[in-house]
Protein backbone atom coordinates (compact mmCIF):
# COMPACT_ATOMS: atom_id res chain seq x y z
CA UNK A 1 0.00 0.00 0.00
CA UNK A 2 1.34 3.38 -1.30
CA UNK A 3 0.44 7.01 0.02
CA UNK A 4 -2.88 8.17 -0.86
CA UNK A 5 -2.93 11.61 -2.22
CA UNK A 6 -6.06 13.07 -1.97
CA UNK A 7 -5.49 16.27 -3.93
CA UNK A 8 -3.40 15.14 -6.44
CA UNK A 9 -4.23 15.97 -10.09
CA UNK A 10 -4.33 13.10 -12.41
CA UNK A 11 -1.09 13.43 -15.19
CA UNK A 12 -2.22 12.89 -18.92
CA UNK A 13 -0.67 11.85 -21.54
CA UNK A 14 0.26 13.68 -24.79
CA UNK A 15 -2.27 11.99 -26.64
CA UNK A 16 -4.97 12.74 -24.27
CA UNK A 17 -3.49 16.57 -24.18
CA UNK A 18 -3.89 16.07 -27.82
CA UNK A 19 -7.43 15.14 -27.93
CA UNK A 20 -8.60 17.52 -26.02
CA UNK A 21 -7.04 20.35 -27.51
CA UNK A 22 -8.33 18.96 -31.05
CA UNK A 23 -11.85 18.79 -29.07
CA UNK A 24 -11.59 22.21 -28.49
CA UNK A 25 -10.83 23.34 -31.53
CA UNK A 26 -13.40 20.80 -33.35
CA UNK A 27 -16.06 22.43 -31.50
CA UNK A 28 -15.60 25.36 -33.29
CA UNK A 29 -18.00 25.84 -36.94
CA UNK A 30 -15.47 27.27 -38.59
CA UNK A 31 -12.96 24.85 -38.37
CA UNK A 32 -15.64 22.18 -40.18
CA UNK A 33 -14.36 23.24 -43.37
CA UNK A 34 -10.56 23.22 -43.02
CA UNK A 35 -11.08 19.60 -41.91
CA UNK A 36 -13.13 18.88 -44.60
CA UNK A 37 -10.60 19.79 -46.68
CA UNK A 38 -7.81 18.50 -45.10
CA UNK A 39 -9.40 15.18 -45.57
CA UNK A 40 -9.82 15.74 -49.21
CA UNK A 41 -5.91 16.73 -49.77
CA UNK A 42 -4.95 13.59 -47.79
CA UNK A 43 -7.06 11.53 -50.48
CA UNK A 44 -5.64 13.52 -53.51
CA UNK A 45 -2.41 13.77 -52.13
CA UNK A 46 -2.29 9.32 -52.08
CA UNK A 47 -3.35 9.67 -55.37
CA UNK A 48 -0.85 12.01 -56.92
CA UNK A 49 1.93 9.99 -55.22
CA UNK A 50 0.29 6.42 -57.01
CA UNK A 51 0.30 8.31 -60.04
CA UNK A 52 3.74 9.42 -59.50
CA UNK A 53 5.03 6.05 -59.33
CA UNK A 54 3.41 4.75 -62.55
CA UNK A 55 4.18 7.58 -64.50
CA UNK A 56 7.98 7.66 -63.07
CA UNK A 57 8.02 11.50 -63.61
CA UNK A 58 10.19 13.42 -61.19
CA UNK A 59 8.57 16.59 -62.23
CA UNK A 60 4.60 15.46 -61.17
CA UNK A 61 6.34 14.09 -57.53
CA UNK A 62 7.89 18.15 -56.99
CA UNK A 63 4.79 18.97 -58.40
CA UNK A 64 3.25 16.68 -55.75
CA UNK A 65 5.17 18.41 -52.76
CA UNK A 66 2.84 21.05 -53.00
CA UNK A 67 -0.01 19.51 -52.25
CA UNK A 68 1.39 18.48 -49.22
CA UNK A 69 2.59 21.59 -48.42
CA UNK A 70 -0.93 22.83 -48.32
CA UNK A 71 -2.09 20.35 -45.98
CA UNK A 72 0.67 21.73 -43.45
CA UNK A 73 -1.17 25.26 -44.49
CA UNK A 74 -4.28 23.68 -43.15
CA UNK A 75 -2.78 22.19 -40.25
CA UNK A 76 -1.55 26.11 -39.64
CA UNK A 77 -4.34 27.11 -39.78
CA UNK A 78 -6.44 25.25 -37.55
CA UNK A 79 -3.03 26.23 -35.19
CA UNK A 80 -4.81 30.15 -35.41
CA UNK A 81 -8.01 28.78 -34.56
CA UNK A 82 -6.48 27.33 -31.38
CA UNK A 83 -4.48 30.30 -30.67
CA UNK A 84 -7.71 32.40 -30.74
CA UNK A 85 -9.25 30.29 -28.23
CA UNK A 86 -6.79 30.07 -25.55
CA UNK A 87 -6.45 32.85 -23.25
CA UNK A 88 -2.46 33.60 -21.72
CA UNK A 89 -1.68 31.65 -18.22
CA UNK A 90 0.43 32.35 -15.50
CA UNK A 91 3.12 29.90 -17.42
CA UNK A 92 2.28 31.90 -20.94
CA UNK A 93 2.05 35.22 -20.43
CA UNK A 94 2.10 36.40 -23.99
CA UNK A 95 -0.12 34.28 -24.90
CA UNK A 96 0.16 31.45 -27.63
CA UNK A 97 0.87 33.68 -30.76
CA UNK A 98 4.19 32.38 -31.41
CA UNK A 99 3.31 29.07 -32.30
CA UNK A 100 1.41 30.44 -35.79
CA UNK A 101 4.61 31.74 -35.93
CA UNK A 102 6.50 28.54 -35.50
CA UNK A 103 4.00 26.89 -37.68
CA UNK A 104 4.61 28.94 -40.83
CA UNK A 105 8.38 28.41 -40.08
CA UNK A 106 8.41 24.70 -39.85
CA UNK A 107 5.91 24.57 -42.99
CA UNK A 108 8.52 26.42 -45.33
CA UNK A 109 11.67 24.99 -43.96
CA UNK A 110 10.21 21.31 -44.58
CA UNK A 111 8.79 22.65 -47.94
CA UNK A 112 12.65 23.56 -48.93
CA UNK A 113 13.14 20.49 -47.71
CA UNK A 114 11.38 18.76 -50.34
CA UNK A 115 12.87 21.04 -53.01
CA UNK A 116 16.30 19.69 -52.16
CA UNK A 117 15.48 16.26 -52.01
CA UNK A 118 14.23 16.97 -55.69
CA UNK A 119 17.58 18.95 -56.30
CA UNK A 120 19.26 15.68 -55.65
CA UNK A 121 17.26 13.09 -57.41
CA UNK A 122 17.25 15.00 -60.66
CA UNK A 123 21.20 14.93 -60.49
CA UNK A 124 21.11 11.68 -60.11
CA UNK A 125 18.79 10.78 -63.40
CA UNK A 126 20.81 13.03 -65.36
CA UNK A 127 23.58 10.71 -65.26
CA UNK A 128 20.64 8.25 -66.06
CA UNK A 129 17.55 8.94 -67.49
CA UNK A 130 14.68 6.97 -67.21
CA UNK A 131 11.53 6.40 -69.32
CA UNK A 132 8.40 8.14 -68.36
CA UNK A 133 4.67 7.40 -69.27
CA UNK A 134 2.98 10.00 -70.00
CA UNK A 135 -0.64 8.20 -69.70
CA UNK A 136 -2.01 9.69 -66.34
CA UNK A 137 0.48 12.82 -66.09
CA UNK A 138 -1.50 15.90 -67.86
CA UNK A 139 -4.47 14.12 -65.81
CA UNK A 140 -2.15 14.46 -62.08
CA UNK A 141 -1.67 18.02 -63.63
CA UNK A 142 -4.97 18.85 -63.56
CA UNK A 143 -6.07 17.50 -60.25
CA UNK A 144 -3.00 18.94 -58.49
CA UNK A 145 -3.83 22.31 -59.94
CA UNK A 146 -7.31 22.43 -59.14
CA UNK A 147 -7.03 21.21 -55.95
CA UNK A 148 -4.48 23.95 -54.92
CA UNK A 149 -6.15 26.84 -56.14
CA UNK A 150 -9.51 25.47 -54.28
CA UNK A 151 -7.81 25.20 -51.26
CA UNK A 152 -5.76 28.29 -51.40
CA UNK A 153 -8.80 30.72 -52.34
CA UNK A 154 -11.31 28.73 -50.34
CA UNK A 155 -9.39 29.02 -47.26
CA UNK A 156 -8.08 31.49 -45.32
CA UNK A 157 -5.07 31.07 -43.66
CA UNK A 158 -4.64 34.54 -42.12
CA UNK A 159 -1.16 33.63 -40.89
CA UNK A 160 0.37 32.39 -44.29
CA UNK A 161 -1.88 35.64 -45.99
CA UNK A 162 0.27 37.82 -43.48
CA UNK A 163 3.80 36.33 -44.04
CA UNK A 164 2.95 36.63 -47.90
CA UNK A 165 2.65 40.07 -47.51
CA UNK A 166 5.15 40.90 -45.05
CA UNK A 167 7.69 39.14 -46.19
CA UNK A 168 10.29 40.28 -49.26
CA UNK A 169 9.64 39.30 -52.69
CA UNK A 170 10.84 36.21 -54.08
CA UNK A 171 12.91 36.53 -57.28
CA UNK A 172 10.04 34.51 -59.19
CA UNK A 173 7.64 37.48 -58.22
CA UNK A 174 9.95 39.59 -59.36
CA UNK A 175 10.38 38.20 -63.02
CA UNK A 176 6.35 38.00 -63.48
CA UNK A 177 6.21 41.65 -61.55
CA UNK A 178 8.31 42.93 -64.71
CA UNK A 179 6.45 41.09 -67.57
CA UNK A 180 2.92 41.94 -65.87
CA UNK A 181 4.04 45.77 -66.20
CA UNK A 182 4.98 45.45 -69.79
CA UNK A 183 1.74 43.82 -70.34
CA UNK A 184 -0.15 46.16 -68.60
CA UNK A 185 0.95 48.38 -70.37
CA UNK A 186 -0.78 47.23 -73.67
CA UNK A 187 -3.93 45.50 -71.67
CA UNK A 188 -4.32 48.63 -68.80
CA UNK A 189 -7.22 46.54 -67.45
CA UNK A 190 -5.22 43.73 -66.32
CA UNK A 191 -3.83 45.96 -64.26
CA UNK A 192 -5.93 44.81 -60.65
CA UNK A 193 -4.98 41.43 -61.32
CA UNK A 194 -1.25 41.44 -62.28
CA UNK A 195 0.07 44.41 -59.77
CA UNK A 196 1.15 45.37 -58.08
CA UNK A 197 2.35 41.45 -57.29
CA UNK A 198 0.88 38.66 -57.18
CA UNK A 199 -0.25 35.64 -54.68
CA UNK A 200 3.00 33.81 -54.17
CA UNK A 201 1.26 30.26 -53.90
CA UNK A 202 -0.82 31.04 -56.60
CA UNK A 203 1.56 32.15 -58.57
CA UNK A 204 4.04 28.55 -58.04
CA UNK A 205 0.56 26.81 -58.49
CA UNK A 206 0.39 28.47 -62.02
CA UNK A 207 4.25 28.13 -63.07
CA UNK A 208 4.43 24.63 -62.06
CA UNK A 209 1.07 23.48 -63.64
CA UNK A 210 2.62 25.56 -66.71
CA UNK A 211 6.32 23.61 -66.64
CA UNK A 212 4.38 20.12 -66.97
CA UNK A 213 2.45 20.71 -69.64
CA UNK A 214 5.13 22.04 -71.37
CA UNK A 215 6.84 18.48 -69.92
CA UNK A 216 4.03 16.84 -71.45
CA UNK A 217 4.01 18.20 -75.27
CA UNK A 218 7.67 17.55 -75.60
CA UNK A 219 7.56 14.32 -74.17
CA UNK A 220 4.59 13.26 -76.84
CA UNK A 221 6.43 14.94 -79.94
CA UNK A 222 9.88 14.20 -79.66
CA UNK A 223 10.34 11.28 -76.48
CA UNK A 224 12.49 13.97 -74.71
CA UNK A 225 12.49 12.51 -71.14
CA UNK A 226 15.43 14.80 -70.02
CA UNK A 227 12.80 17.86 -70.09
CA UNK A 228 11.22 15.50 -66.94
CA UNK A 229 13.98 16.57 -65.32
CA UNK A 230 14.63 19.46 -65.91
CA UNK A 231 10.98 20.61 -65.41
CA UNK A 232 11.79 18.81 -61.76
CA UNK A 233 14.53 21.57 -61.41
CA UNK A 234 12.53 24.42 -62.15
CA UNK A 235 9.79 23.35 -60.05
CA UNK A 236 12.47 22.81 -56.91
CA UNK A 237 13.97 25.95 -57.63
CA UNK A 238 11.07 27.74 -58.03
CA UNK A 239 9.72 26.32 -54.83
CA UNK A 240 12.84 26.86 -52.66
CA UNK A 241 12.70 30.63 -53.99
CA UNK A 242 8.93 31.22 -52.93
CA UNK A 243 9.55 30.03 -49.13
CA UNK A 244 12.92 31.25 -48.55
CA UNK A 245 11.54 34.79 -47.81
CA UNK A 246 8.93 33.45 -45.73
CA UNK A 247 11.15 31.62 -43.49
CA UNK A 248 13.43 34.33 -43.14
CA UNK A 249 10.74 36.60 -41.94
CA UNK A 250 9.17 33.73 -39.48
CA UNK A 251 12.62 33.25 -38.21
CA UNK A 252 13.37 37.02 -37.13
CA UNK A 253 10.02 37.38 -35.25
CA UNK A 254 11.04 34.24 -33.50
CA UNK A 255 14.46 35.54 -32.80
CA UNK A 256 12.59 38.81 -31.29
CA UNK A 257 13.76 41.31 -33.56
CA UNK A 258 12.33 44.41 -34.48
CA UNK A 259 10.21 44.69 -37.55
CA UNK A 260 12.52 46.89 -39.82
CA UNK A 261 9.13 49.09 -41.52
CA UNK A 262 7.86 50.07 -37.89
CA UNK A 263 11.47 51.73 -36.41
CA UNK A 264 11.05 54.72 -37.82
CA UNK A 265 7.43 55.08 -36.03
CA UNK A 266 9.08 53.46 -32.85
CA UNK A 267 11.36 56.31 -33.02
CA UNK A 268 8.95 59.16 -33.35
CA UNK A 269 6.98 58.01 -30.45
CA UNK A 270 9.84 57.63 -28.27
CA UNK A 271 10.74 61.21 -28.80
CA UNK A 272 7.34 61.92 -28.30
CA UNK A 273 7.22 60.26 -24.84
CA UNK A 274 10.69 62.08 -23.82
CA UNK A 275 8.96 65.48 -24.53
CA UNK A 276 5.95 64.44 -21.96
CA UNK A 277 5.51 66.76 -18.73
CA UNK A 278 7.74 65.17 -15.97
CA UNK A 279 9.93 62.97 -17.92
CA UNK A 280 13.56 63.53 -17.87
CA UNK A 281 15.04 60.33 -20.00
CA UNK A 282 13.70 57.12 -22.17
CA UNK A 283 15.94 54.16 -21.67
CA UNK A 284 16.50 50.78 -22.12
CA UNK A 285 13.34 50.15 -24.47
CA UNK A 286 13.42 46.93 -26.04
CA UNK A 287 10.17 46.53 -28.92
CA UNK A 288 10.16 43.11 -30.78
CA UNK A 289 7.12 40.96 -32.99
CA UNK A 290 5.03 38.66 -30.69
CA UNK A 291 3.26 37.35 -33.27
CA UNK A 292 2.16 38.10 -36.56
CA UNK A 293 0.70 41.84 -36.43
CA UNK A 294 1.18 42.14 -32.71
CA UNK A 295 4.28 43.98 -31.16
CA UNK A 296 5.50 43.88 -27.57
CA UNK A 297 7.92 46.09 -25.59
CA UNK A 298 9.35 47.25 -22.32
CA UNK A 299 10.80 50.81 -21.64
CA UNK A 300 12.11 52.42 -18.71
CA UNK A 301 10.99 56.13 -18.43
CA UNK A 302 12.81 58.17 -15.27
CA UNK A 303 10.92 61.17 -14.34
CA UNK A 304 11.30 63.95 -11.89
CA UNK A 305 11.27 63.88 -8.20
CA UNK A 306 7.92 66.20 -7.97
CA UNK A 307 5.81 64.25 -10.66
CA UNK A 308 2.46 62.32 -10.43
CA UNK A 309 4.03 58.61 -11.80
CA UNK A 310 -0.04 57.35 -11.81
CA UNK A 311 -0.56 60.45 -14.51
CA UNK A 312 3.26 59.70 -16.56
CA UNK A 313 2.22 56.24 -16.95
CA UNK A 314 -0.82 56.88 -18.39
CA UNK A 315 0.19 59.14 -20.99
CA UNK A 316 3.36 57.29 -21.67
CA UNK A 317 1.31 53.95 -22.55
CA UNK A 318 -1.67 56.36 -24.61
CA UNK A 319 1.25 57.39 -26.83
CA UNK A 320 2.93 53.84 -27.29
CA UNK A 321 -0.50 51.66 -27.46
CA UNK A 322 -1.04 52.86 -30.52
CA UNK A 323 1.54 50.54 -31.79
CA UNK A 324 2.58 48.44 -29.65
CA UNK A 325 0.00 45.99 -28.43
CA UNK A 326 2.06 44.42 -25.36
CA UNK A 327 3.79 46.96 -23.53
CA UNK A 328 5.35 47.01 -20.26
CA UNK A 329 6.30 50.45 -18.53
CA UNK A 330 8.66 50.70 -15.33
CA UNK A 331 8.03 54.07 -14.04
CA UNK A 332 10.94 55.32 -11.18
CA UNK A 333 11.74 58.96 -10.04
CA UNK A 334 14.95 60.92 -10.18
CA UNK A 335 17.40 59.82 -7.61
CA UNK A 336 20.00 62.06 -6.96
CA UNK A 337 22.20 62.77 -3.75
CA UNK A 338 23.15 66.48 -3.37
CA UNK A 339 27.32 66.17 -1.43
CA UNK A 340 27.75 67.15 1.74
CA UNK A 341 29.89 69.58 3.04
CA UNK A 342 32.04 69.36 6.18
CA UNK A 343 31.99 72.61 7.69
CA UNK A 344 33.30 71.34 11.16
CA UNK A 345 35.90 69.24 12.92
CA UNK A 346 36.36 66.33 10.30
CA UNK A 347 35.31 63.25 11.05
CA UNK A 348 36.95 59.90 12.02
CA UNK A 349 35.28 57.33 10.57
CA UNK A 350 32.97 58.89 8.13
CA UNK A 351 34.77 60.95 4.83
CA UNK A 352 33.14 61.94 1.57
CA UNK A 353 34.69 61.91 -1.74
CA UNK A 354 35.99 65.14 -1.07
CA UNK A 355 36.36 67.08 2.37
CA UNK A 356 37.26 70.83 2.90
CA UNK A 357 38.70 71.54 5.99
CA UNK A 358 38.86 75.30 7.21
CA UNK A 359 42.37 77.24 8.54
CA UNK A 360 42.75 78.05 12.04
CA UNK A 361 41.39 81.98 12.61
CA UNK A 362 44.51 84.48 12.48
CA UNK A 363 45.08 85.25 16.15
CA UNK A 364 45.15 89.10 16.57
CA UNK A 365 48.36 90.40 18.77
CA UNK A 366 51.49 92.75 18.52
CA UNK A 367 54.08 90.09 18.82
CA UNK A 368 56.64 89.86 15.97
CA UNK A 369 56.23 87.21 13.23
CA UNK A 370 58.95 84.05 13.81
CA UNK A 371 59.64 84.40 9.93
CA UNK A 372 59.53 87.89 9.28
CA UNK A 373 60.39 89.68 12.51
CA UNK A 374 57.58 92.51 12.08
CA UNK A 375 54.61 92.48 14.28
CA UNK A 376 51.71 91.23 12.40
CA UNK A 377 48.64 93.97 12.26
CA UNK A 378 44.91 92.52 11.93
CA UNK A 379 43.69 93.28 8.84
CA UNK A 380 46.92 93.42 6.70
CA UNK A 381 47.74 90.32 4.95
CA UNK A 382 50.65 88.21 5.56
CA UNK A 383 54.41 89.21 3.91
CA UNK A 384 54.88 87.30 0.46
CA UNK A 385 58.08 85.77 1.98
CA UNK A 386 56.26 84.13 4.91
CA UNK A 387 56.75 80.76 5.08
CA UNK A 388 53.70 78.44 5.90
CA UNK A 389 51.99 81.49 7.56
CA UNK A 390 48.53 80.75 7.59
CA UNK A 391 45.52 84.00 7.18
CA UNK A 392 42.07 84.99 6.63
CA UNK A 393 42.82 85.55 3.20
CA UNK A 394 43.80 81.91 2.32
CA UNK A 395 41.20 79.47 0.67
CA UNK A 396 40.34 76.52 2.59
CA UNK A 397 42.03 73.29 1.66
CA UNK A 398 40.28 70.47 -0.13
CA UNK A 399 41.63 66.97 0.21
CA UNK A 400 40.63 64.39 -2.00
CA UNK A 401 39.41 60.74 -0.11
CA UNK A 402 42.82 58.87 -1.74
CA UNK A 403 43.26 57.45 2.14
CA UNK A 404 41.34 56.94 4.95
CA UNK A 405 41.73 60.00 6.23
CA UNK A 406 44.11 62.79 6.03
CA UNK A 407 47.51 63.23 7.57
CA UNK A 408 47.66 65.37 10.53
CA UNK A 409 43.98 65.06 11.34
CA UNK A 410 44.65 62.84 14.45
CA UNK A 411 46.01 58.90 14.90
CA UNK A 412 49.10 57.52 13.15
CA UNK A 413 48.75 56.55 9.56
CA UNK A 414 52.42 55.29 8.78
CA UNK A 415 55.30 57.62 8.21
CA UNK A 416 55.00 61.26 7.60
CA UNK A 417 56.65 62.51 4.15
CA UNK A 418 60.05 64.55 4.60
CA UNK A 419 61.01 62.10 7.25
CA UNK A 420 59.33 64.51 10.25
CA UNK A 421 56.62 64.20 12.67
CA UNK A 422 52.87 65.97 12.19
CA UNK A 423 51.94 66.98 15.72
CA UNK A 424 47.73 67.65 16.02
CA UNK A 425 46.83 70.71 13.03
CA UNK A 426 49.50 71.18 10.39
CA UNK A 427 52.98 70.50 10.74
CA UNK A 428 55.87 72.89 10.80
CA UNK A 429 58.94 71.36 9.13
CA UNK A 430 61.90 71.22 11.83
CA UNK A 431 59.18 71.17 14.53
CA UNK A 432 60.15 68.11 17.06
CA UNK A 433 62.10 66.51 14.10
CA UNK A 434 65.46 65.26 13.72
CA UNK A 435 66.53 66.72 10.69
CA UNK A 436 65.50 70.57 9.63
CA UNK A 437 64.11 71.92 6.43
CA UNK A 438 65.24 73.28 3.90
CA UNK A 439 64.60 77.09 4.66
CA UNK A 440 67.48 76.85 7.40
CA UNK A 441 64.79 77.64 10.09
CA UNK A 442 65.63 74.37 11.99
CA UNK A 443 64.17 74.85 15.13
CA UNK A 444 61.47 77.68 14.16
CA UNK A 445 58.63 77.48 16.97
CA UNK A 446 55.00 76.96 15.78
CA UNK A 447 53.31 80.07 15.76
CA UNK A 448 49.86 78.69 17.55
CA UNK A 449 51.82 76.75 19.91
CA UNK A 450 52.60 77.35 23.77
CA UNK A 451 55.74 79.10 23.09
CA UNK A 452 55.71 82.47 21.12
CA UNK A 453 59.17 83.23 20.93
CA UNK A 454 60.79 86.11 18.48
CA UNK A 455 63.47 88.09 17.78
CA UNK A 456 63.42 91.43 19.50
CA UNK A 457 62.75 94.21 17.33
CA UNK A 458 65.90 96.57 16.84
């Protein structure tokens, strides 16, 4: 006997996950029809691929990869539908956008896929080129084609309609863009149809359809099996070029990048919300694609001390909503620390980056200086020769936090430069030292000391 849990949630399996997801989505009318005709390109598709074989034409089997590739369009589809219907957790907090995203990106990349698997089976029958029967291939043509196009305009896939759009121009859109312009310029009403480019799937559905009939005439008239091949090519080619743009614009929103044709708007508001009442700098935004139309972002926005943060916010994410759908705001105040300024006895313990320390008052009297021999007069400032005579008129001194605390400011920090002592306030050199300085004044008494001393005045 184990332990009972009473609480304990039962643990499905992926399958049953699986089911009940597809439930979900099931339930909904709309997604009748994309199963309906997801069941109908599984039938056509085991078709194709039986006709494939008999046939032996490695131009219908590209031709085929198509068809398959719209059934992973359905499947993407029904992936929306599902997205749509779930609601972000606690786990998902941007929601489930991203997988439409992944979805479009694993649909191209295995559709490219398939183009180079045809790349390298029509090398190899070039070296050796089989027969092909031509009885049921214009007839595989056909049911391909149709089928596509039903699907394609039937359907809509609003993820693969958005990536089509989005997404840079393949070079085969290119080519038709530049022969639709020449003839629209003799035929001006084919104008809506032709430009300004066309539908991407449609337009592979067309060329392909177009390359095996062209497959099939030569094959009929001459017994030219290499054109098989080389229809395979073009097909492949033209394949690889039509996702390759999609893919690469799947793959950026999944890396998080930022859309390159909304920076310049991202910009603008920025500068925008740095001109706001209250806000002093915009910093450390970040904006990337959630998902396919939807952008997210996170700024930081410092404002002053004295602003209402409940009013910045508001106006800061009124300006930015308007693009960005997802946006996170951190909102903090200025924080600045004015210095402080010692203006008594220093410290011991406690020194700022930079200290000023006020001179000792000049004491008024009519004794003669030590240095100078004259009597010093309050008011008059002190004789240019004077030496380390301080007076009212000197500037404070400022002494930079390089040590713990200053020399001659109290307690021994290690030797004292010039070899001499500092007794308490600032040291006179030859003062209680051994050796005297170099003014020859070896043993000049401190003025503020105990001891005023002087030589008489003649």
């Amino acid at each position: 006997m184990g332990t009972i849990h009473l609480f304990r949630k039962t643990q499905r399996s992926l399958i049953g996950k699986l089911s009940q997801e597809f439930r979900l989505v099931a339930a909904d009318r709309r997604s009748w029809k994309i199963l309906l005709f997801g069941a109908i390109n599984l039938l056509c598709t085991g078709f194709l691929l039986m006709w494939c074989s008999s046939t032996n034409s490695i131009a219908l089997t590209a031709y085929t990869y198509l068809t398959i590739f719209d059934l992973f369009s359905l499947m993407t589809c029904l992936i929306s539908y599902w997205v749509m219907m779930r609601k972000p957790s606690p786990v998902y907090s941007f929601g489930f956008e991203r997988l439409e995203v992944l979805a479009v990106f694993a649909s191209t990349v295995l559709a490219q896929l398939g183009a180079l698997f045809i790349l390298k089976e029509s090398a190899e029958r070039f070296l050796e080129q089989p027969e092909i029967h031509t009885g049921r291939l214009l007839v595989g043509t056909f049911v391909a084609l149709s089928f596509n196009l039903f699907t394609m305009l039937s359907v809509r896939n609003k993820p693969f309609a958005y990536v089509s759009e989005a997404a840079s121009t393949s070079w085969l859109q290119e080519h038709v863009a530049d022969l639709s312009r020449s003839v629209c310029g003799i035929i001006p009403g084919l104008s809506s149809i032709f430009l300004p480019r066309m539908n991407p799937f449609v337009l592979i559905d067309l060329a392909g359809a177009l390359a095996l009939c062209i497959t099939y005439m030569l094959i009929e008239i001459n017994n030219y099996f290499a054109v098989d091949t080389a229809s395979a090519i073009a097909i492949a080619l033209m394949t690889f070029g039509t996702m390759y743009p999609m893919s690469v614009y799947s793959g950026k929103v999944l890396l998080q990048t930022t859309p390159p044709h909304v920076i310049g708007q991202l910009d603008k508001l920025i500068r925008e919300v740095s001109t706001l009442d209250g806000v002093l700098e915009v910093r450390n935004e970040h904006f990337w694609t959630l998902g396919f139309g939807s952008l997210a972002g996170s700024v930081h926005v410092r404002i002053r001390r004295d602003a209402n943060e409940q009013m910045v916010l508001a106006h800061v994410t009124n300006r930015l909503y308007t693009l960005v759908s997802t946006l996170t705001v951190q909102i903090f105040k200025d924080d600045w620390i004015r210095p402080a300024l010692v203006s008594g006895p220093v410290a011991a313990n406690v020194l700022s980056d930079h200290h000023i320390i006020p001179m000792p008052p000049v004491r008024v009297t009519d004794e003669p200086s030590p240095a100078t021999s004259t009597p010093a007069k309050p008011g008059s400032p002190p004789p240019e020769f004077s030496f380390n005579t301080p007076g009212k008129n000197v500037n404070p001194v400022v002494l930079l936090n390089t040590q713990s605390r200053p020399y001659g400011l109290g307690g021994n920090h290690g030797a004292a430069p010039y070899g001499g002592g500092f007794s308490p306030g600032f040291g006179i050199p030859g003062v209680g030292a051994a050796q005297g300085s170099r003014t020859g004044f070896t043993n000049l008494p401190n003025r503020f000391g105990t001891h005023a001393r002087g030589q008489p005045r003649p």
